[in-house]
N, C-alpha and C. Protein backbone atom coordinates (compact mmCIF):
# COMPACT_ATOMS: atom_id res chain seq x y z
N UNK A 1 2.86 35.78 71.52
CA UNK A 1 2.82 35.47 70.13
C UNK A 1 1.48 35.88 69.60
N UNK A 2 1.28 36.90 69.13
CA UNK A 2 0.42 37.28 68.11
C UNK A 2 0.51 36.83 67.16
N UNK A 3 -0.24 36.29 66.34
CA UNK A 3 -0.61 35.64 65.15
C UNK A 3 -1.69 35.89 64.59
N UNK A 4 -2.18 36.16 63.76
CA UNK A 4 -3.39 36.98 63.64
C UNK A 4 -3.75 35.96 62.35
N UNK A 5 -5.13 35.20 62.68
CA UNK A 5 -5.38 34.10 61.71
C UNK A 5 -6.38 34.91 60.75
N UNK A 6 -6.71 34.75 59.51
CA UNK A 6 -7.28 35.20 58.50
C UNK A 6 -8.04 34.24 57.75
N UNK A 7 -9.27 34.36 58.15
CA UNK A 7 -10.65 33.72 57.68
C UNK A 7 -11.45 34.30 56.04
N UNK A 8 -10.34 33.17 54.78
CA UNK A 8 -11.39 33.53 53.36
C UNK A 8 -12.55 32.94 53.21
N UNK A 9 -13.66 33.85 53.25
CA UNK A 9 -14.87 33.37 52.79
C UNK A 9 -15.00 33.21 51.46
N UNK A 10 -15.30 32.11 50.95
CA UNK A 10 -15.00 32.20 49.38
C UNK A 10 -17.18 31.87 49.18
N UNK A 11 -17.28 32.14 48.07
CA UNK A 11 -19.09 32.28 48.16
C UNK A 11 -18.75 30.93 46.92
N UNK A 12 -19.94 29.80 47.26
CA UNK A 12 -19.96 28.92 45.97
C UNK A 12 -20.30 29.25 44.76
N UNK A 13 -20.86 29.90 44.46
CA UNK A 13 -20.91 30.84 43.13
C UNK A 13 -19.88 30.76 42.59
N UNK A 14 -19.05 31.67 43.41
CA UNK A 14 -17.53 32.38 42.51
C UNK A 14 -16.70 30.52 41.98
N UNK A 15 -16.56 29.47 43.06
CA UNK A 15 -15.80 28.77 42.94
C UNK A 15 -16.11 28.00 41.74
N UNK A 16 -17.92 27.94 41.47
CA UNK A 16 -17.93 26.80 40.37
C UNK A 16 -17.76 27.60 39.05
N UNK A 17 -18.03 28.93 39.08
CA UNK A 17 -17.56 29.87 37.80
C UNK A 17 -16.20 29.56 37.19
N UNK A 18 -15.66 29.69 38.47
CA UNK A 18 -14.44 29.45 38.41
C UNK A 18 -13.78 28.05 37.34
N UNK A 19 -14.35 27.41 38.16
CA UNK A 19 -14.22 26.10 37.94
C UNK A 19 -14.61 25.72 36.10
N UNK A 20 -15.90 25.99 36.35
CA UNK A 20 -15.85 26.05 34.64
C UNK A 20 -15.17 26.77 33.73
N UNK A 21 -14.96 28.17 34.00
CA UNK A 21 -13.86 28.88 33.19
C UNK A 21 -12.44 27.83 32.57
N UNK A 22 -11.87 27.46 34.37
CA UNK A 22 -10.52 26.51 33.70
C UNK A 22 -10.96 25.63 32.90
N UNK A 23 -12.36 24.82 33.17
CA UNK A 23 -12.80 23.43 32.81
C UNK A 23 -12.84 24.05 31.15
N UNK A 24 -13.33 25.13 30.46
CA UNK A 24 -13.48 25.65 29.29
C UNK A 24 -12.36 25.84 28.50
N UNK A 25 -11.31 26.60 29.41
CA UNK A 25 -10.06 26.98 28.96
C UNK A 25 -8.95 26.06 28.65
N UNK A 26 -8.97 24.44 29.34
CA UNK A 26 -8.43 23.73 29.06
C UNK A 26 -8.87 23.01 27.73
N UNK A 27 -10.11 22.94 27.70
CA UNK A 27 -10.95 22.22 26.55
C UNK A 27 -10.60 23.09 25.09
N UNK A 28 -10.48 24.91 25.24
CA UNK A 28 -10.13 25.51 24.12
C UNK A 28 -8.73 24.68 23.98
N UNK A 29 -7.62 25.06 24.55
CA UNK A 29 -6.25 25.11 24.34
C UNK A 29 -6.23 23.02 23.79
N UNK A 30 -6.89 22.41 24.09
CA UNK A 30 -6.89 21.10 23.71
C UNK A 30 -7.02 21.07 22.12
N UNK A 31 -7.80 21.70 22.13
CA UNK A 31 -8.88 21.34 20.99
C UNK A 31 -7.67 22.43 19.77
N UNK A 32 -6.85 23.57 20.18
CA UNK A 32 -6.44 24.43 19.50
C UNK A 32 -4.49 23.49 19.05
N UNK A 33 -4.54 22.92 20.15
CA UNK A 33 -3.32 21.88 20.17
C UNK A 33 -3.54 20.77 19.22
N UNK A 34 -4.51 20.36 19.16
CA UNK A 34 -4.96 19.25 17.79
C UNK A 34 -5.42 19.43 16.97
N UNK A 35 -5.73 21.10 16.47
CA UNK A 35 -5.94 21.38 15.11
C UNK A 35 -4.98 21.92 14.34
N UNK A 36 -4.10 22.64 15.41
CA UNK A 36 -3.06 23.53 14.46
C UNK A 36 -1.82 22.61 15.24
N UNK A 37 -1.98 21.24 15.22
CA UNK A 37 -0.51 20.75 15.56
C UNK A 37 0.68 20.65 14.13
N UNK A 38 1.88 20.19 14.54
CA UNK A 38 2.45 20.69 12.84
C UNK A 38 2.70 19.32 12.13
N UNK A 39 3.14 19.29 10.95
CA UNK A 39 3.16 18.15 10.94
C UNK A 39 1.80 17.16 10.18
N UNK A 40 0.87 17.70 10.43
CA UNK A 40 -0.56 17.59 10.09
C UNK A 40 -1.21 18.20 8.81
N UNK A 41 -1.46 18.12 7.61
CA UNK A 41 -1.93 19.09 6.76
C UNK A 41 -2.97 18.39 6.13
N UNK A 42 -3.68 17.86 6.60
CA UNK A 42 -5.02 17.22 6.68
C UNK A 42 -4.89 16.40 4.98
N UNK A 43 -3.87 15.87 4.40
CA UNK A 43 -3.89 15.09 3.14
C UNK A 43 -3.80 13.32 3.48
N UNK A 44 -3.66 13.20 5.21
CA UNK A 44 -3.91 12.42 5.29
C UNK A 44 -5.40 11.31 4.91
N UNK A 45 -6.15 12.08 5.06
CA UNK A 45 -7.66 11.40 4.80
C UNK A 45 -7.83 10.84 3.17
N UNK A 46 -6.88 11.63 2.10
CA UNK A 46 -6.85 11.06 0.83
C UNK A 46 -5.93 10.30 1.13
N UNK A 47 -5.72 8.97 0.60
CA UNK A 47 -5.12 7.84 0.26
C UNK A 47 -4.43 7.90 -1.48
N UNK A 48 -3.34 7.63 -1.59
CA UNK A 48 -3.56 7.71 -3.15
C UNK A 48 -3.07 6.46 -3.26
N UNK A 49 -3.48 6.01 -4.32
CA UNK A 49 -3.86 4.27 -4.34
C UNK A 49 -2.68 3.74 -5.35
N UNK A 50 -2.09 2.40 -5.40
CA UNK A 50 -0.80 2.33 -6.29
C UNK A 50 -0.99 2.16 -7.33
N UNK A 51 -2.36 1.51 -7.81
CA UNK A 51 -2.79 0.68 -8.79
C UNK A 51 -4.18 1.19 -9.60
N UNK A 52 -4.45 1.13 -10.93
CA UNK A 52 -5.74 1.03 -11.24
C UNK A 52 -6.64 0.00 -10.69
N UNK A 53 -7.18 -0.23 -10.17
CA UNK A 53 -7.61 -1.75 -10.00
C UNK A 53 -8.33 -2.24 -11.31
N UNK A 54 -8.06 -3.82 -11.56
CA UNK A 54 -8.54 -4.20 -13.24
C UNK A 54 -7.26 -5.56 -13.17
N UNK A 55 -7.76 -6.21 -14.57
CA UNK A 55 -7.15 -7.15 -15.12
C UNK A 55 -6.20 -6.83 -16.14
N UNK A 56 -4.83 -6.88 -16.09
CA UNK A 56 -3.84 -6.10 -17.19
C UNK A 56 -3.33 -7.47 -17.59
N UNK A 57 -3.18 -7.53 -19.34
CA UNK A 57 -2.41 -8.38 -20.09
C UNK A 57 -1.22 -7.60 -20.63
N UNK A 58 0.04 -8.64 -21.27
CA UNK A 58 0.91 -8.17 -21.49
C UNK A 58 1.36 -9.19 -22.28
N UNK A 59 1.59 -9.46 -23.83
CA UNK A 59 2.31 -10.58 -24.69
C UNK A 59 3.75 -10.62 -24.52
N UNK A 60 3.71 -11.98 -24.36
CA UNK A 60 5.53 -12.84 -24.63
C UNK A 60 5.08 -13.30 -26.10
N UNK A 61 6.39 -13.19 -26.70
CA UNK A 61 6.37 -13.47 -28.36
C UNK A 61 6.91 -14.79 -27.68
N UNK A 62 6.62 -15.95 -28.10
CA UNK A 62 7.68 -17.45 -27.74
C UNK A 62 7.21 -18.18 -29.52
N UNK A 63 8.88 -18.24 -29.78
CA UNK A 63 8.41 -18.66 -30.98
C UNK A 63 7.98 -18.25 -32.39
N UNK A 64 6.44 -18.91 -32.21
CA UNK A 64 6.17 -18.23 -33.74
C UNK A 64 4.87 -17.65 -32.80
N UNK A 65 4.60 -17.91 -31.33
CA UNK A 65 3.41 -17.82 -30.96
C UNK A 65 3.48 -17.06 -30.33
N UNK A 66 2.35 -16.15 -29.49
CA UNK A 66 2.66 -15.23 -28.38
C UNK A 66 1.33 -16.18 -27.05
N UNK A 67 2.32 -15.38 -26.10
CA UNK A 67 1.31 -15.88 -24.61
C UNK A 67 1.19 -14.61 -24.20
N UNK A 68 -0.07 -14.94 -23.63
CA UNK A 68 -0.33 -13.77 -22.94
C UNK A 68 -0.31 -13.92 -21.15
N UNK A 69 0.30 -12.95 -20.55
CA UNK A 69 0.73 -12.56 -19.31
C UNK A 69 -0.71 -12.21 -18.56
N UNK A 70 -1.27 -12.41 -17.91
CA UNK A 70 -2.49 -11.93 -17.08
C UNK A 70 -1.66 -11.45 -15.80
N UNK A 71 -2.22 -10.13 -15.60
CA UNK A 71 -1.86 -10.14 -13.94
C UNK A 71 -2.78 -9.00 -13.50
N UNK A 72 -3.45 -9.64 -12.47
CA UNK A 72 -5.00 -8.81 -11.14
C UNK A 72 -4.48 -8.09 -10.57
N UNK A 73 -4.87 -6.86 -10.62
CA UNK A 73 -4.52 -5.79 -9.61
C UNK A 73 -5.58 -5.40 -8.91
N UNK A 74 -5.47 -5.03 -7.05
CA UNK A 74 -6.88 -4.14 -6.53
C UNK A 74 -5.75 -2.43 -6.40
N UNK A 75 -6.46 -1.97 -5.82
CA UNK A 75 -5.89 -0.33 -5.40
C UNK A 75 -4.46 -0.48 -4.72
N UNK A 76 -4.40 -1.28 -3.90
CA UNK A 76 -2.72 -1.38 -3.11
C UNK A 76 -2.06 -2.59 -3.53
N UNK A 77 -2.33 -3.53 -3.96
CA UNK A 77 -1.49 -4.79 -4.57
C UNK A 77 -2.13 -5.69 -5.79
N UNK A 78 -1.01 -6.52 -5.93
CA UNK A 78 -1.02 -7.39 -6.79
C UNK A 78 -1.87 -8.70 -6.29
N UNK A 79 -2.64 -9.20 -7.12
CA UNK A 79 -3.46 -10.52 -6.41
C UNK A 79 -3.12 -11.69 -7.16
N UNK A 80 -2.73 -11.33 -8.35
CA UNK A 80 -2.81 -12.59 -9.42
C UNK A 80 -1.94 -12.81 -10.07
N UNK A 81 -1.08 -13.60 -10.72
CA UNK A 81 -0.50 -13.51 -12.16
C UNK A 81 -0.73 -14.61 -12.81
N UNK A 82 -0.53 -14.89 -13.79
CA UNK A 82 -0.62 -16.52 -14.38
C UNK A 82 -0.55 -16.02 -16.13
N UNK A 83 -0.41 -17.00 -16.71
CA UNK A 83 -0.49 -17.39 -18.25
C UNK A 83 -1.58 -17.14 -18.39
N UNK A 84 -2.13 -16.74 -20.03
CA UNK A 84 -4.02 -16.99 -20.06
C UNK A 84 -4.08 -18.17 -21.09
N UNK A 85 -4.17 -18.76 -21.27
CA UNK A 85 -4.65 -20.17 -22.73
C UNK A 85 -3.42 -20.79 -23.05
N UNK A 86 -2.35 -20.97 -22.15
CA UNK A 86 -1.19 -21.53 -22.44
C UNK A 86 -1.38 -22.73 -23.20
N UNK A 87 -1.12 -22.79 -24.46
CA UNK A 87 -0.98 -23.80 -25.64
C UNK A 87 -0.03 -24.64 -25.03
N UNK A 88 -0.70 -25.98 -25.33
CA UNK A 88 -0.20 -27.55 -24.71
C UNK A 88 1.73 -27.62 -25.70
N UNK A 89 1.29 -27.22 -26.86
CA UNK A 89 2.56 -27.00 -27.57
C UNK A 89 3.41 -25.87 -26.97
N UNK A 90 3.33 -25.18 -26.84
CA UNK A 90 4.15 -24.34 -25.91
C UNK A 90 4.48 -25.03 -24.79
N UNK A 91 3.95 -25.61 -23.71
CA UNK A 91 4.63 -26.17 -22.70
C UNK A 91 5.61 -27.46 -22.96
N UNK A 92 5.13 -27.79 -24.12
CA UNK A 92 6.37 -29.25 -24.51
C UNK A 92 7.39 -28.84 -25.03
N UNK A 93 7.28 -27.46 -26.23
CA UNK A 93 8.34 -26.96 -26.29
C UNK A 93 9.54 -26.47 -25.69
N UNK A 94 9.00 -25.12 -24.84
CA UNK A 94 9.41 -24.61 -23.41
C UNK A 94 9.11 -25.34 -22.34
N UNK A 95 9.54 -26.35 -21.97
CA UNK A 95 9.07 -26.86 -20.17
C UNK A 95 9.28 -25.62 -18.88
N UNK A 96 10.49 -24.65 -19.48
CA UNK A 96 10.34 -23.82 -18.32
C UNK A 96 9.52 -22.82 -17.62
N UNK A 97 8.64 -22.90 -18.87
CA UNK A 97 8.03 -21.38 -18.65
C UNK A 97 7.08 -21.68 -17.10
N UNK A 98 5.99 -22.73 -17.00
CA UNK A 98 5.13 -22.68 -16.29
C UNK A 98 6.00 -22.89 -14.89
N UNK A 99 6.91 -23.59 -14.53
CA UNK A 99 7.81 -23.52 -13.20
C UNK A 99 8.37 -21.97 -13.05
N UNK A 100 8.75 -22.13 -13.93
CA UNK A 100 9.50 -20.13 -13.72
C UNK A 100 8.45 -19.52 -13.36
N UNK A 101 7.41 -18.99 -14.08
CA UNK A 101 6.26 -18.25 -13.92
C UNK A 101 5.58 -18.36 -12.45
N UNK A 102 5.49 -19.69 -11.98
CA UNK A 102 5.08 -20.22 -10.41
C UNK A 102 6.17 -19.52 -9.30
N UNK A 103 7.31 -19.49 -9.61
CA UNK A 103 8.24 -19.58 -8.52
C UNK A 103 8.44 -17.80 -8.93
N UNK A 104 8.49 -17.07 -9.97
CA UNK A 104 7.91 -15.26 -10.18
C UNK A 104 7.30 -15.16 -9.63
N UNK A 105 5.66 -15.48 -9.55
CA UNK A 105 4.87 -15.45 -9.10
C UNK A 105 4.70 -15.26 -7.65
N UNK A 106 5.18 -16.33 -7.07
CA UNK A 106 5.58 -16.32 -5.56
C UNK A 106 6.02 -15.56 -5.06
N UNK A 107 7.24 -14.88 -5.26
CA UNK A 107 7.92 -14.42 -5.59
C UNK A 107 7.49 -12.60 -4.93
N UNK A 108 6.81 -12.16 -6.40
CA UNK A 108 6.28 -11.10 -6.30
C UNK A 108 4.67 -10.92 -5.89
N UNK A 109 4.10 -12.04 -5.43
CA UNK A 109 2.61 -11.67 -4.52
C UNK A 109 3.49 -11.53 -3.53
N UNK A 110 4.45 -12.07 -2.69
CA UNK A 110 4.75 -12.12 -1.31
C UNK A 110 5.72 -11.07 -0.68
N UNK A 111 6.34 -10.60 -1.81
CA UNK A 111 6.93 -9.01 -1.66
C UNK A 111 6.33 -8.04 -2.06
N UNK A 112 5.53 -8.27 -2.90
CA UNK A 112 4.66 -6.91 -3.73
C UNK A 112 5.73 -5.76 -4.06
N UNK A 113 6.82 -6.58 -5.12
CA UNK A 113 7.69 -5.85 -5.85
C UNK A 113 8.23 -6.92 -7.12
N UNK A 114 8.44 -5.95 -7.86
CA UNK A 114 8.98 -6.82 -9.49
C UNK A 114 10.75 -6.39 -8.95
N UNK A 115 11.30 -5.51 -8.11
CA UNK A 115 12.47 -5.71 -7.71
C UNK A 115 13.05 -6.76 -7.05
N UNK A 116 14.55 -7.28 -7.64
CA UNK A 116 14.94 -8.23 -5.98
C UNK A 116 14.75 -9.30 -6.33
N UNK A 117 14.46 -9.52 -7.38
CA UNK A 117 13.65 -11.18 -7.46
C UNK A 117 14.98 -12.16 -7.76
N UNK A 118 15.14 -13.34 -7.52
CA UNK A 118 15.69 -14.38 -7.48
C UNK A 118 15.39 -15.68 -8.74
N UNK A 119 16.50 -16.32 -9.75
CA UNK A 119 16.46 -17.03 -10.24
C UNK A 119 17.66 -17.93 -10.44
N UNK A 120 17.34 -18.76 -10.99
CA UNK A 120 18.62 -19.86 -11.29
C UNK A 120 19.14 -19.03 -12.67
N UNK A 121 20.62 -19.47 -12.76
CA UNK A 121 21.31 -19.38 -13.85
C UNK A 121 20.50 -20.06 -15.07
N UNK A 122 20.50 -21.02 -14.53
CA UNK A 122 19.80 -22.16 -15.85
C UNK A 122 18.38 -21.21 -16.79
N UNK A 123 17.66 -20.86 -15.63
CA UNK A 123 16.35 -20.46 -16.26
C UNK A 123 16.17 -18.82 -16.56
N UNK A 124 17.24 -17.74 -16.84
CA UNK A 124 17.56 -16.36 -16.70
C UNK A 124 17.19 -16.11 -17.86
N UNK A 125 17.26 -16.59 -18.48
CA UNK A 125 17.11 -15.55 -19.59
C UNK A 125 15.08 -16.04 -20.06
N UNK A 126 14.75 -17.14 -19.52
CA UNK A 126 13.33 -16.85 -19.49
C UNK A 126 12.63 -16.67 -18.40
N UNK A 127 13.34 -16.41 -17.33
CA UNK A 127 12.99 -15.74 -16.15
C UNK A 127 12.97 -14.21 -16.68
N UNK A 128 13.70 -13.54 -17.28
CA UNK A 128 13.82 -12.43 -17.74
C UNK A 128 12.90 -11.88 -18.97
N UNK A 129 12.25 -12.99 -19.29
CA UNK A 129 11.57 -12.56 -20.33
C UNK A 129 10.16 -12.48 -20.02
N UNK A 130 9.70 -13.32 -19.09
CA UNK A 130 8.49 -13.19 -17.98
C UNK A 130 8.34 -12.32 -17.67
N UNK A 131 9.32 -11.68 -16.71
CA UNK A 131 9.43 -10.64 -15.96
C UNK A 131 9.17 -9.26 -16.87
N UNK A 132 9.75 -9.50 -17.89
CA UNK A 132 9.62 -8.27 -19.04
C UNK A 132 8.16 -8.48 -18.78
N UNK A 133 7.57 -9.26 -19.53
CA UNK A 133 5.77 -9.27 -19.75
C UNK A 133 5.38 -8.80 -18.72
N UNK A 134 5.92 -9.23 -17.51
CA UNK A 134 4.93 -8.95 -15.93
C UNK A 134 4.93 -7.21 -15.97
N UNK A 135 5.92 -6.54 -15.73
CA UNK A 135 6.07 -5.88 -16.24
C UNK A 135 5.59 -4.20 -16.68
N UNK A 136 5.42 -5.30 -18.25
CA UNK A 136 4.68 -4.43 -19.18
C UNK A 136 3.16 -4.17 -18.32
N UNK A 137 2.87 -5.93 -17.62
CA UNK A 137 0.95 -5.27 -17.41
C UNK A 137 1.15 -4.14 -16.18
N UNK A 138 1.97 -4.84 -15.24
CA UNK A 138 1.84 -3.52 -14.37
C UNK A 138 1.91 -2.30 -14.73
N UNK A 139 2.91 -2.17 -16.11
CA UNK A 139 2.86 -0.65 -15.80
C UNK A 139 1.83 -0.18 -16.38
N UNK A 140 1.19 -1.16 -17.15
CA UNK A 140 -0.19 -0.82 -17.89
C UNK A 140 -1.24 -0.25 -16.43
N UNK A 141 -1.15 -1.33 -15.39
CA UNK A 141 -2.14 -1.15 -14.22
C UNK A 141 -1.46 0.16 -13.62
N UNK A 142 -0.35 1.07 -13.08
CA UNK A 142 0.13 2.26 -12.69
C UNK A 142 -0.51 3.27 -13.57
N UNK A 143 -0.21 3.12 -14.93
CA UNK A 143 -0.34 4.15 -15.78
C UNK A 143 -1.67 4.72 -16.10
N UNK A 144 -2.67 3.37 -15.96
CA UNK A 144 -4.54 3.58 -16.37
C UNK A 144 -4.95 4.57 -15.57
């Protein structure tokens, strides 16, 4: 049995050349895989925001009087809503408004939508008239 064994001298030079070449070539093709991946068109880094941020009013006519609607906006949601100077005569008149307005309220901080919302029969048509005002400020806060 002849077998004739074959001795590679490899020189350390060549191997760590080597070595860095792949070590380089993997680092290009990395780096070329996460810039031109697809899918990616770098508009991620702008944000576009839902809201002006600011304080938007919006009048309910009730009556002979009007109220005014307050509602806080930052860049992505709603923070606030409420009445502003609700006249003591207005609430004896209307008892519903300030319960309705609380349970809206709730409502839409905790969904962060004026869609969907939920009311009693009894209180609809000034649930609906709230909601008009609410509303109006948001779209005041979209539109600024």
């Amino acid at each position: 049995m002849s077998s004739r064994t074959k001795i590679v001298v490899l020189k350390m030079k060549e191997i760590i050349y080597t070595a860095i070449f792949i070590g380089l070539a993997i680092l290009l093709i990395t780096l070329f895989l996460i810039m031109f991946r697809p899918g990616k068109d770098g508009s991620d880094a702008v944000q576009t925001s839902t809201y002006v941020p600011g304080v938007y009013t919006a009048s309910l006519h009730v009556g002979s009087q009007n109220v005014n609607v307050e509602v806080a906006v930052d860049a992505e949601r709603i923070n606030s809503i409420s009445f502003v100077s609700l006249d003591e005569s207005i609430t004896t008149m209307y008892p519903l408004m300030q319960p309705v307005m609380e349970d809206l309220k709730q409502q839409i901080l905790s969904t962060q939508s004026l869609e969907d919302l939920s009311y009693s029969m009894e209180t609809r048509y000034t649930s609906q008239a709230i909601l008009q005002a609410i509303r109006t400020a948001v779209d005041k806060a979209i539109n600024d």
